[in-house]
Protein backbone atom coordinates (compact mmCIF):
# COMPACT_ATOMS: atom_id res chain seq x y z
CA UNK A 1 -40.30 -114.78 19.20
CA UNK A 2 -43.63 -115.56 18.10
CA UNK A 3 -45.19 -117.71 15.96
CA UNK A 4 -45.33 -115.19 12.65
CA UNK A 5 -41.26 -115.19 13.29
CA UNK A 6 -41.39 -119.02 12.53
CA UNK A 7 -43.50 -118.78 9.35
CA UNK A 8 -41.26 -115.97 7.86
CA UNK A 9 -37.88 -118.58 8.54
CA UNK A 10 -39.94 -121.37 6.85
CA UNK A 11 -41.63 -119.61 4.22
CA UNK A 12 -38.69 -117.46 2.60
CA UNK A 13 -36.51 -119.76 2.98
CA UNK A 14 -35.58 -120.28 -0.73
CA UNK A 15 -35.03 -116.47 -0.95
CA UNK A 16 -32.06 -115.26 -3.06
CA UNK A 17 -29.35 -114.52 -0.11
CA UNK A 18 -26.75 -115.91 1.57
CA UNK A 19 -27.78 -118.17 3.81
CA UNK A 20 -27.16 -118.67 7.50
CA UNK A 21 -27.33 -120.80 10.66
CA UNK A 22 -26.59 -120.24 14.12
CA UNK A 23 -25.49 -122.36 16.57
CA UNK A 24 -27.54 -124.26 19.08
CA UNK A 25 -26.73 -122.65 22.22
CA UNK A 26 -27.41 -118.72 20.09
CA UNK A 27 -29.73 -116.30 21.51
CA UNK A 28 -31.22 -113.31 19.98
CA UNK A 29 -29.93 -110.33 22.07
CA UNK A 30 -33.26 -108.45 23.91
CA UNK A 31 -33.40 -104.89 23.26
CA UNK A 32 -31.62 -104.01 26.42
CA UNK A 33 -28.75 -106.58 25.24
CA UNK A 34 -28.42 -104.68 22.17
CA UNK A 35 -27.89 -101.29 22.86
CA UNK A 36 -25.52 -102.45 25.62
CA UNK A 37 -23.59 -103.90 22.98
CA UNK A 38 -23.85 -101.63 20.23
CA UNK A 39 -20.53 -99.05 20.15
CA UNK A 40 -22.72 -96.46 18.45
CA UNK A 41 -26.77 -95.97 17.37
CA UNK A 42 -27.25 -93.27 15.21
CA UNK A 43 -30.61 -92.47 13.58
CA UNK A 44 -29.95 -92.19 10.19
CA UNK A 45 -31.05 -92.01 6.31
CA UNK A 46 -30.38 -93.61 3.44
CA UNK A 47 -28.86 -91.54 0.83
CA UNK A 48 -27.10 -93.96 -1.84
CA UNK A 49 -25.65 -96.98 -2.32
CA UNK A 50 -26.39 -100.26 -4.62
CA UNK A 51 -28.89 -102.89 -5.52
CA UNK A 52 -28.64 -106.51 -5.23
CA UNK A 53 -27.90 -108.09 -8.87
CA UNK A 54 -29.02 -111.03 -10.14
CA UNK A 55 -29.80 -112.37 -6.59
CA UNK A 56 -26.13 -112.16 -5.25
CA UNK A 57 -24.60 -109.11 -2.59
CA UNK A 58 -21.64 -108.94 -4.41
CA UNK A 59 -20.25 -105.96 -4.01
CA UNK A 60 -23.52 -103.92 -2.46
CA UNK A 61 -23.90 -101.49 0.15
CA UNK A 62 -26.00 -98.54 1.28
CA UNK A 63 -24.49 -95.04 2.47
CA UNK A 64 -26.65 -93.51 5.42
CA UNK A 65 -26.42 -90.01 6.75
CA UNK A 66 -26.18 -89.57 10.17
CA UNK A 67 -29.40 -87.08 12.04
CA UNK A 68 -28.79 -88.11 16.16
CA UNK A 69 -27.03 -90.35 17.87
CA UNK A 70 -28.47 -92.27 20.76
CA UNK A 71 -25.03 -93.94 21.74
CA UNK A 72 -21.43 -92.86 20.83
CA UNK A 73 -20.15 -89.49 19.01
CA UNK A 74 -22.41 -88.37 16.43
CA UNK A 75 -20.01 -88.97 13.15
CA UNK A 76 -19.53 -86.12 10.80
CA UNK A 77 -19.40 -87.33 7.62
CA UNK A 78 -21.71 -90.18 5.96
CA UNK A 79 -21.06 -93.75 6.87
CA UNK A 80 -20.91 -96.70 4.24
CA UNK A 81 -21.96 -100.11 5.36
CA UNK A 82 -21.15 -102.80 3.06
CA UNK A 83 -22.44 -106.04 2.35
CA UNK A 84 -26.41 -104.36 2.51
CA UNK A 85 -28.07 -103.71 -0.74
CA UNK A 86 -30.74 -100.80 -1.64
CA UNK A 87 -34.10 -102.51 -1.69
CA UNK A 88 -35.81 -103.31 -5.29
CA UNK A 89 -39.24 -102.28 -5.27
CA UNK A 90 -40.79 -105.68 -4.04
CA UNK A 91 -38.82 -105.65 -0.91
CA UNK A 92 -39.00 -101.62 0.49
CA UNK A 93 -41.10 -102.40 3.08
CA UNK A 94 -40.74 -100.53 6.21
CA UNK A 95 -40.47 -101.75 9.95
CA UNK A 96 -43.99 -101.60 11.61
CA UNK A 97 -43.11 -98.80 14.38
CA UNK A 98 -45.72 -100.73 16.84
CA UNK A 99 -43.50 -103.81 16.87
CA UNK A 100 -41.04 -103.05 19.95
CA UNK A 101 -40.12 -107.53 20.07
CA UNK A 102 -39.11 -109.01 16.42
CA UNK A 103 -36.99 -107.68 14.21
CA UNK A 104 -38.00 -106.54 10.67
CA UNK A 105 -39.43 -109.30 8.57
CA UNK A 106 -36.33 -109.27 5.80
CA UNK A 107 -34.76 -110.32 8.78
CA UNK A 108 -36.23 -113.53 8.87
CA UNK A 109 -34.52 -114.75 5.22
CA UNK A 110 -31.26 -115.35 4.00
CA UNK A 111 -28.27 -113.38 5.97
CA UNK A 112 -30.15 -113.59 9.19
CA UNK A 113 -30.13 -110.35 9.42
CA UNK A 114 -32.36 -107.00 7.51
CA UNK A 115 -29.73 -106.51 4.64
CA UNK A 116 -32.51 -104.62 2.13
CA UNK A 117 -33.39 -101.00 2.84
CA UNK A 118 -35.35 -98.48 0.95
CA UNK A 119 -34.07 -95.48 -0.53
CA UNK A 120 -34.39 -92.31 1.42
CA UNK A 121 -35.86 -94.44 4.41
CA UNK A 122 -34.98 -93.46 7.88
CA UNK A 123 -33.63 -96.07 10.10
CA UNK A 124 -31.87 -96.87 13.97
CA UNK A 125 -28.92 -98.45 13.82
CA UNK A 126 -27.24 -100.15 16.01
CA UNK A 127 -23.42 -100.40 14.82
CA UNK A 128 -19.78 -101.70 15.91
CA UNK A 129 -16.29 -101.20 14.40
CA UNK A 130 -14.54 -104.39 13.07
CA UNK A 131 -11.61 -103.58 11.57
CA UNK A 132 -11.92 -99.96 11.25
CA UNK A 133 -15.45 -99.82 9.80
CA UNK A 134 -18.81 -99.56 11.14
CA UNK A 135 -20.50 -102.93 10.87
CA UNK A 136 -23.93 -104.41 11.87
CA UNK A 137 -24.13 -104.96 15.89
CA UNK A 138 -26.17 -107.60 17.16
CA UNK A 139 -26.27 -110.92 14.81
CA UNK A 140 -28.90 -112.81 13.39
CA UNK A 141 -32.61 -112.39 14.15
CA UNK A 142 -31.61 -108.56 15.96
CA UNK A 143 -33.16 -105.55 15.62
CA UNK A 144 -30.10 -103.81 14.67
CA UNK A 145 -31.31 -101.70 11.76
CA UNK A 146 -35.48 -100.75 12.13
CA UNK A 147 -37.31 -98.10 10.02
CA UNK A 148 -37.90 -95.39 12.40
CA UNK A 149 -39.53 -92.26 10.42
CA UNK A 150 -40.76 -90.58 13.16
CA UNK A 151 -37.64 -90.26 15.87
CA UNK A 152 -40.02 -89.38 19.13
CA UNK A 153 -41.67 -92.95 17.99
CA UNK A 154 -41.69 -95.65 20.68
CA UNK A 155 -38.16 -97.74 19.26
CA UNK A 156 -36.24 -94.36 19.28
CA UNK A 157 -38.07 -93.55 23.03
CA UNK A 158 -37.13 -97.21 24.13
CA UNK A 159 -33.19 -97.39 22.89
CA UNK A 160 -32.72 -94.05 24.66
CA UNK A 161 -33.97 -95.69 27.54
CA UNK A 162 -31.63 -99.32 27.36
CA UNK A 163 -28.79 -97.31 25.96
CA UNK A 164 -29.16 -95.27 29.91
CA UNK A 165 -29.77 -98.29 31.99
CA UNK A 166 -27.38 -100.83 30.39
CA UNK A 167 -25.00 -98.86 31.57
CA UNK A 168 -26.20 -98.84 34.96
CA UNK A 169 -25.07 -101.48 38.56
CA UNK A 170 -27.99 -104.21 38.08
CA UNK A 171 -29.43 -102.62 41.07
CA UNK A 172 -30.07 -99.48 39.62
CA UNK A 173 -30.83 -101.07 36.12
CA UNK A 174 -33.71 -102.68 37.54
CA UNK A 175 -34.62 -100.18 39.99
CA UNK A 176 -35.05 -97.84 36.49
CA UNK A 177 -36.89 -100.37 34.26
CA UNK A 178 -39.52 -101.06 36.63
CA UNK A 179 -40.16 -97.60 37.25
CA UNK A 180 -40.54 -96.51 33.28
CA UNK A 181 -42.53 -100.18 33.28
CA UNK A 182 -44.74 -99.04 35.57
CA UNK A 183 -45.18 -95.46 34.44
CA UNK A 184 -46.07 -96.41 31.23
CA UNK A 185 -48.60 -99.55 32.49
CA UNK A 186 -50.33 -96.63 34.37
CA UNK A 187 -51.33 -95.43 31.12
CA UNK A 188 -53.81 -98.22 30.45
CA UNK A 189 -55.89 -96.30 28.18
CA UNK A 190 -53.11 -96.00 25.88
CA UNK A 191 -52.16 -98.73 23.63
CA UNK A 192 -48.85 -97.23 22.44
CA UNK A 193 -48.14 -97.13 26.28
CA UNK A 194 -48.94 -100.56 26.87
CA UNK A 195 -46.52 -101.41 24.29
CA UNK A 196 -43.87 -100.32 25.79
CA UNK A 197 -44.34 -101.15 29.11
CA UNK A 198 -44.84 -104.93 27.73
CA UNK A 199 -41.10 -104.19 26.01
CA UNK A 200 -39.75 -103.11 29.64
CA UNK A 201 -41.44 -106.45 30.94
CA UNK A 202 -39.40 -108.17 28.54
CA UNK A 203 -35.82 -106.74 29.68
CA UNK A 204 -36.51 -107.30 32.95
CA UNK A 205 -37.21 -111.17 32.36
CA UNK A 206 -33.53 -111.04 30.96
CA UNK A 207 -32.22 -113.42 28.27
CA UNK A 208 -34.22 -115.32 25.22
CA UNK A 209 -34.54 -118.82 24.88
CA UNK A 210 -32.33 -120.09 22.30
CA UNK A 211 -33.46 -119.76 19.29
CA UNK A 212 -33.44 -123.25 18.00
CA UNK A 213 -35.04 -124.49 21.27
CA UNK A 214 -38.25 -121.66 20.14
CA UNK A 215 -38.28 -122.98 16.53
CA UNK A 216 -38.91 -126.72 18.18
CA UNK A 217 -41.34 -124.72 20.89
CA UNK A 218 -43.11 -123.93 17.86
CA UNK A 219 -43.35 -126.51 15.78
CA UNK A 220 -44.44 -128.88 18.93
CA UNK A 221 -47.69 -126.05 19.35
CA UNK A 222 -50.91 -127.09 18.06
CA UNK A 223 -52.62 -125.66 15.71
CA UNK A 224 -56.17 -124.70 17.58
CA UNK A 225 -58.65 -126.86 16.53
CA UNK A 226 -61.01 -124.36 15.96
CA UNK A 227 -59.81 -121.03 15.06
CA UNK A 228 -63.03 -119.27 15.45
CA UNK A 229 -63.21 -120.14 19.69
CA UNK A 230 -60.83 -117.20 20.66
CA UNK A 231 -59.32 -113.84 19.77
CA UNK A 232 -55.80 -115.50 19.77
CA UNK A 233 -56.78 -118.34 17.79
CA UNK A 234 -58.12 -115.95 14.85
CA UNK A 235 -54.95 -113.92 14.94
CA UNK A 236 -52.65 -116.95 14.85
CA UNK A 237 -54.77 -118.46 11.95
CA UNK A 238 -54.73 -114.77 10.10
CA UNK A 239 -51.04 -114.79 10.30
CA UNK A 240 -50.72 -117.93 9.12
CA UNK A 241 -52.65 -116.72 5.77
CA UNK A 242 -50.47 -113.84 5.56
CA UNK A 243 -47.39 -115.63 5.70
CA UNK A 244 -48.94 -118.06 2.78
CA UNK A 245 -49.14 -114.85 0.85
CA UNK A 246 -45.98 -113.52 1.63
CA UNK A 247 -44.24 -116.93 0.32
CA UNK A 248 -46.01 -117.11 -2.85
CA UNK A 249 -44.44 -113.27 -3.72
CA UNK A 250 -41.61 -114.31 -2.18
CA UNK A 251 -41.17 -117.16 -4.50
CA UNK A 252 -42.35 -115.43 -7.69
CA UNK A 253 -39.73 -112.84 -6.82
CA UNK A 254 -37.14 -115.39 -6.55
CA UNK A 255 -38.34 -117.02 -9.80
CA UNK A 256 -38.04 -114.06 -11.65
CA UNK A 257 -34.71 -113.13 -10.56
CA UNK A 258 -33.28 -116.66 -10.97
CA UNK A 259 -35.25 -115.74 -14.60
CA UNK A 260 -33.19 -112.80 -15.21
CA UNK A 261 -29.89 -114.24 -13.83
CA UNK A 262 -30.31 -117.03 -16.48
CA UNK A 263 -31.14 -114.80 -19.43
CA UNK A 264 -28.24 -112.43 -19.06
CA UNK A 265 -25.80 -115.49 -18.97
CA UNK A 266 -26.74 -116.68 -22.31
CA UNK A 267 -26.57 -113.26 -23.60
């Protein structure tokens, strides 16, 4: 994960959720991991559900309609995943359909994983029964649920491709990814192409680092000493400034919901 993955962690941290931690050994599945995983990935859209209330989950959840399925039977009926809440305005932001590596940024804040979805928004998700129901496959920090509006966009294009070769020998696996990695690197003029093949790279490296061990990876990095030398340097210092921003709404949003909680109780 990158650096803007770090700042998101640090900088939301106070958000109203449940909070979690993972262990120090856990790994964020890779792409490929997760649709291996994953006992069914429909692309589907939000049609109802509930709001968080007061800044607590109890008793949320959003209702999506399945469109396709990528993985599994295509189920007929709507599916109801509880424990996620319908997104107040503040927080209906939508995955960035360029970003094939991290997860969506609500991701980076309270349960771990993107629990907030817009109404009406179309999604991916990645899913698993656990006692009967359809739950979130993947755990914390996965890309188990992104926005994906248009479905011949590059996510949709790339889980149809892990959901075929994770089922594959490791021969043939490999044999596949560096084919599609190299038929899309031909395309060097295209940046959407180069995207993808970067995401193929990726799988074929195998497993992340443990998380923990790239949150100390990051905090041990320097910050360049002058931010104006290189390309990468102005990036890393631009999302820096953005993730400043994001924490200041972040925390006015929590203030104003702690604001709201407090009111109603001493009505």
């Amino acid at each position: 994960m990158i650096r803007s993955a770090f700042a998101l962690v640090c900088l939301f941290a106070a958000m109203p959720a449940t909070a979690c931690s993972v262990v120090r050994t856990y790994r964020v599945p890779t792409n490929l991991e997760l649709a291996g995983k994953a006992e069914l990935i429909v692309l589907g859209r939000v049609i109802g559900g509930q709001k968080m209330s007061d800044g607590t989950m109890d008793g949320v959840k959003i209702v999506i309609q399945p469109l396709s399925a990528l993985k599994g039977a295509l189920p007929p009926a709507p599916i109801t995943l509880p424990g996620l809440s319908l997104a107040p305005d503040r927080f209906a932001i939508l995955s960035n359909p360029y970003e094939l590596h991290q997860a969506h940024p609500l991701s980076y804040i309270g349960g771990c994983i993107r629990y907030m979805f817009p109404m009406g928004t179309t999604a991916l998700f990645f899913l698993s029964k656990e006692d009967g129901k359809w739950r979130p496959a993947g755990g914390p920090f996965s890309r188990w649920a992104e926005d994906a509006l248009d479905p011949q966009g590059p996510w949709p294009l790339l889980t149809g491709l892990y959901v075929r070769a994770a089922i594959l020998p490791e021969a043939e696996r490999k044999a596949l990814l560096e084919a599609e990695r190299a038929r899309y690197a031909a395309n060097a003029a295209d940046p959407v192409s180069r995207l993808i093949a970067a995401d193929i790279e990726r799988q074929l490296k195998g497993p992340e680092k443990p998380w923990n061990d790239q949150m100390q990876d990051m905090m041990a990095t320097p910050e360049p000493a002058d931010p104006s030398t290189t390309s990468s340097a102005s990036a890393q210092s631009a999302a820096r400034q953005a993730a400043l921003d994001a924490r200041d709404a972040a925390e006015a949003a929590a203030a104003e919901l702690q604001a709201q909680a407090k009111s109603k109780r001493r009505k």
